[in-house]
C-alpha atoms as a PDB file:
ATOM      1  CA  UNK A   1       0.000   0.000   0.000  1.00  0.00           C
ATOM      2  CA  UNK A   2       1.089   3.436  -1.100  1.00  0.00           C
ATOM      3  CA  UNK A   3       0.868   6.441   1.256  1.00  0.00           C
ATOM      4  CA  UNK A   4       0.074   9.861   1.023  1.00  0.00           C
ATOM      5  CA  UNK A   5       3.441  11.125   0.158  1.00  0.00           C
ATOM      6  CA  UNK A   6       4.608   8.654  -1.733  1.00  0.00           C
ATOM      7  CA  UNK A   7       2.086   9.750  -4.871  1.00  0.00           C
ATOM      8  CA  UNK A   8       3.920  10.820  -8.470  1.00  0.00           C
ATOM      9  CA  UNK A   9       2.505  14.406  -7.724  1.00  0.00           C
ATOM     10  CA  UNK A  10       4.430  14.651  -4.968  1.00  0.00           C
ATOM     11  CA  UNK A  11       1.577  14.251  -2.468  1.00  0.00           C
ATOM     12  CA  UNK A  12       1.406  15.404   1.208  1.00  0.00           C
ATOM     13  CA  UNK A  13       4.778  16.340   1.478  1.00  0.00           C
ATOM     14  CA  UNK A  14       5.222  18.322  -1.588  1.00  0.00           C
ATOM     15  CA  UNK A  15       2.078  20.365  -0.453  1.00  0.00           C
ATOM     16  CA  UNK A  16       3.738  21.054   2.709  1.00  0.00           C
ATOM     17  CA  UNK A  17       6.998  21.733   1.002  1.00  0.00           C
ATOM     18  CA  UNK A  18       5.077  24.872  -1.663  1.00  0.00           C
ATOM     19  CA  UNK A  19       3.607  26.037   1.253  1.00  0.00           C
ATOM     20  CA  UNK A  20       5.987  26.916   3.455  1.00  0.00           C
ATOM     21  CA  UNK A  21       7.843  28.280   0.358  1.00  0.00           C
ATOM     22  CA  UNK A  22       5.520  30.714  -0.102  1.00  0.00           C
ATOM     23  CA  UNK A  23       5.525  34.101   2.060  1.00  0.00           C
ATOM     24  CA  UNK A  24       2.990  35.155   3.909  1.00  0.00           C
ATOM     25  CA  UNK A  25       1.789  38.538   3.865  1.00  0.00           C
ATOM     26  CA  UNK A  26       1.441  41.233   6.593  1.00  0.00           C
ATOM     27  CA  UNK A  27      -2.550  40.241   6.717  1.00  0.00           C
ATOM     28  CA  UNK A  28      -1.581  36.440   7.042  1.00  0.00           C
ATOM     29  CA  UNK A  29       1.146  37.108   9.523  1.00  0.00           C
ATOM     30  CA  UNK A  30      -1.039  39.221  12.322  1.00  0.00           C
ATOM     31  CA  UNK A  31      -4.178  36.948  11.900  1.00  0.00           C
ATOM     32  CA  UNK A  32      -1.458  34.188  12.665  1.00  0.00           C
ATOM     33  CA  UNK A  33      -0.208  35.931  15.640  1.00  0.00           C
ATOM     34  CA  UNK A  34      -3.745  36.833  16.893  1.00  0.00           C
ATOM     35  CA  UNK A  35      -4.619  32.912  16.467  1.00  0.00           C
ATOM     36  CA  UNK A  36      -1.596  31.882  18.331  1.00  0.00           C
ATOM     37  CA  UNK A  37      -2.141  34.512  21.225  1.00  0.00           C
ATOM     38  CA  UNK A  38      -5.938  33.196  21.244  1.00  0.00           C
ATOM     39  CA  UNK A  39      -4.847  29.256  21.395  1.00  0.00           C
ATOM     40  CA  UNK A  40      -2.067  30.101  23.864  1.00  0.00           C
ATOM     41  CA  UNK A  41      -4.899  31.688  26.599  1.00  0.00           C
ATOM     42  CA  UNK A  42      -6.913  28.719  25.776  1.00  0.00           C
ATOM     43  CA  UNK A  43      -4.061  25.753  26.867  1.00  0.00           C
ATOM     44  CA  UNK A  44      -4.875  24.058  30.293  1.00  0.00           C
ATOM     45  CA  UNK A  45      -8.332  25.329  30.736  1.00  0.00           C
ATOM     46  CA  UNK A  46     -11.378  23.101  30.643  1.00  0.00           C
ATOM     47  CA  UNK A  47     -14.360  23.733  27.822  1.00  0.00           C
ATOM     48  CA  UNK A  48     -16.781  24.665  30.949  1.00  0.00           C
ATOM     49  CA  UNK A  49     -14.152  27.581  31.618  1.00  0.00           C
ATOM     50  CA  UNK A  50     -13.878  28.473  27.743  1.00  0.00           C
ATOM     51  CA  UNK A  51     -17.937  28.853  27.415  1.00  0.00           C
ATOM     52  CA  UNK A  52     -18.283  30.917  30.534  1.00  0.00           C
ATOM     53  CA  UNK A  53     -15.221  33.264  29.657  1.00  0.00           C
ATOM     54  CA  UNK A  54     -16.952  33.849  26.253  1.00  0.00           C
ATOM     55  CA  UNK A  55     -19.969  34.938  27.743  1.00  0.00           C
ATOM     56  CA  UNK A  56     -18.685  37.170  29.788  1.00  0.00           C
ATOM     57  CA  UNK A  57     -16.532  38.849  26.999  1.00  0.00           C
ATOM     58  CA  UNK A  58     -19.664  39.735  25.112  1.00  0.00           C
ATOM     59  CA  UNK A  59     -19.628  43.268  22.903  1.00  0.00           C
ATOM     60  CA  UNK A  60     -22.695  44.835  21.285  1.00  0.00           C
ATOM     61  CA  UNK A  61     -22.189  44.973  17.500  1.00  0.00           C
ATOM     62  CA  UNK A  62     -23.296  48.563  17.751  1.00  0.00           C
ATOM     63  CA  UNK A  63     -21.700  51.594  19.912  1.00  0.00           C
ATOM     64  CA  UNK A  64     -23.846  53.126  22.068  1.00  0.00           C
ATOM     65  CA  UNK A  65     -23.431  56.521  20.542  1.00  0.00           C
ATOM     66  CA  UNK A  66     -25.586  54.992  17.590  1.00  0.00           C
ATOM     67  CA  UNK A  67     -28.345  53.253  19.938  1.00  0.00           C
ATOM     68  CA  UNK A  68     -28.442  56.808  21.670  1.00  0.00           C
ATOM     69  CA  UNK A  69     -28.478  58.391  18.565  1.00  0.00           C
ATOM     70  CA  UNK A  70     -31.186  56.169  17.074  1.00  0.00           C
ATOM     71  CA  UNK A  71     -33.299  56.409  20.390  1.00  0.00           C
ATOM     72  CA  UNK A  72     -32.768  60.284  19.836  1.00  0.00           C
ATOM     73  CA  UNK A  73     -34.657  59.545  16.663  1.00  0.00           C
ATOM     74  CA  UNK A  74     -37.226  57.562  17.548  1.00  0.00           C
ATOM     75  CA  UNK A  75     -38.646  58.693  20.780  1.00  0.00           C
ATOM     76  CA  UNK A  76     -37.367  62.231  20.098  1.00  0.00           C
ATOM     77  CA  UNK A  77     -40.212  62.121  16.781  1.00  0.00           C
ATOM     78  CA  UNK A  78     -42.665  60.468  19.282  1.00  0.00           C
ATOM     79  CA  UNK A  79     -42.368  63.243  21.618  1.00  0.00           C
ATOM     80  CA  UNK A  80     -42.730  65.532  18.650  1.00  0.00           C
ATOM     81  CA  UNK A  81     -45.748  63.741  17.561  1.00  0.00           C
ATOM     82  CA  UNK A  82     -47.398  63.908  20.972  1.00  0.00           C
ATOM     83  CA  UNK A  83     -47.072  67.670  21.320  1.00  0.00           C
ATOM     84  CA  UNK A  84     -48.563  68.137  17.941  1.00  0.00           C
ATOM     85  CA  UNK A  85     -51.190  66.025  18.815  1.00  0.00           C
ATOM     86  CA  UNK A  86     -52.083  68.119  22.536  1.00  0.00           C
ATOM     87  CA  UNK A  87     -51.099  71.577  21.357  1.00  0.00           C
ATOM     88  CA  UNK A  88     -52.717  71.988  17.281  1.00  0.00           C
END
């Protein structure tokens, strides 16, 4: 039986040979780092202690100066609406 990286094309090795041939670029290389930073705080600790850490690290996809800003909007025209509505 043949393996992997015994094929004509070169196989599993060759693959691994081309790709650490190739550079990475400066896009590649700091979502590496990032990866490795995130992996490295993950060794030794247990998946119960992984969920409850990402719950806890939670962020609202949108800054509070644009839910203000929207409420402004919103309940600002209501307010509008209701004076109108008393004082016409």
């Amino acid at each position: 039986m043949v393996g992997p990286h015994f094929c004509r094309s070169g196989g599993l090795a060759a693959d691994r040979q081309r790709e650490a041939a190739t550079a990475q670029t400066p896009e590649q290389r700091r979502r590496n780092a990032k990866f490795a930073k995130e992996q490295d705080a993950r060794r030794g600790k247990s998946e119960a202690e992984l969920k409850r850490r990402n719950k806890e690290v939670h962020k609202s996809p949108v800054s509070p100066v644009i839910l203000g800003l929207l409420g402004f909007v919103v309940f600002g025209g209501l307010v509008f609406e209701v004076f109108s509505r008393f004082f016409v």
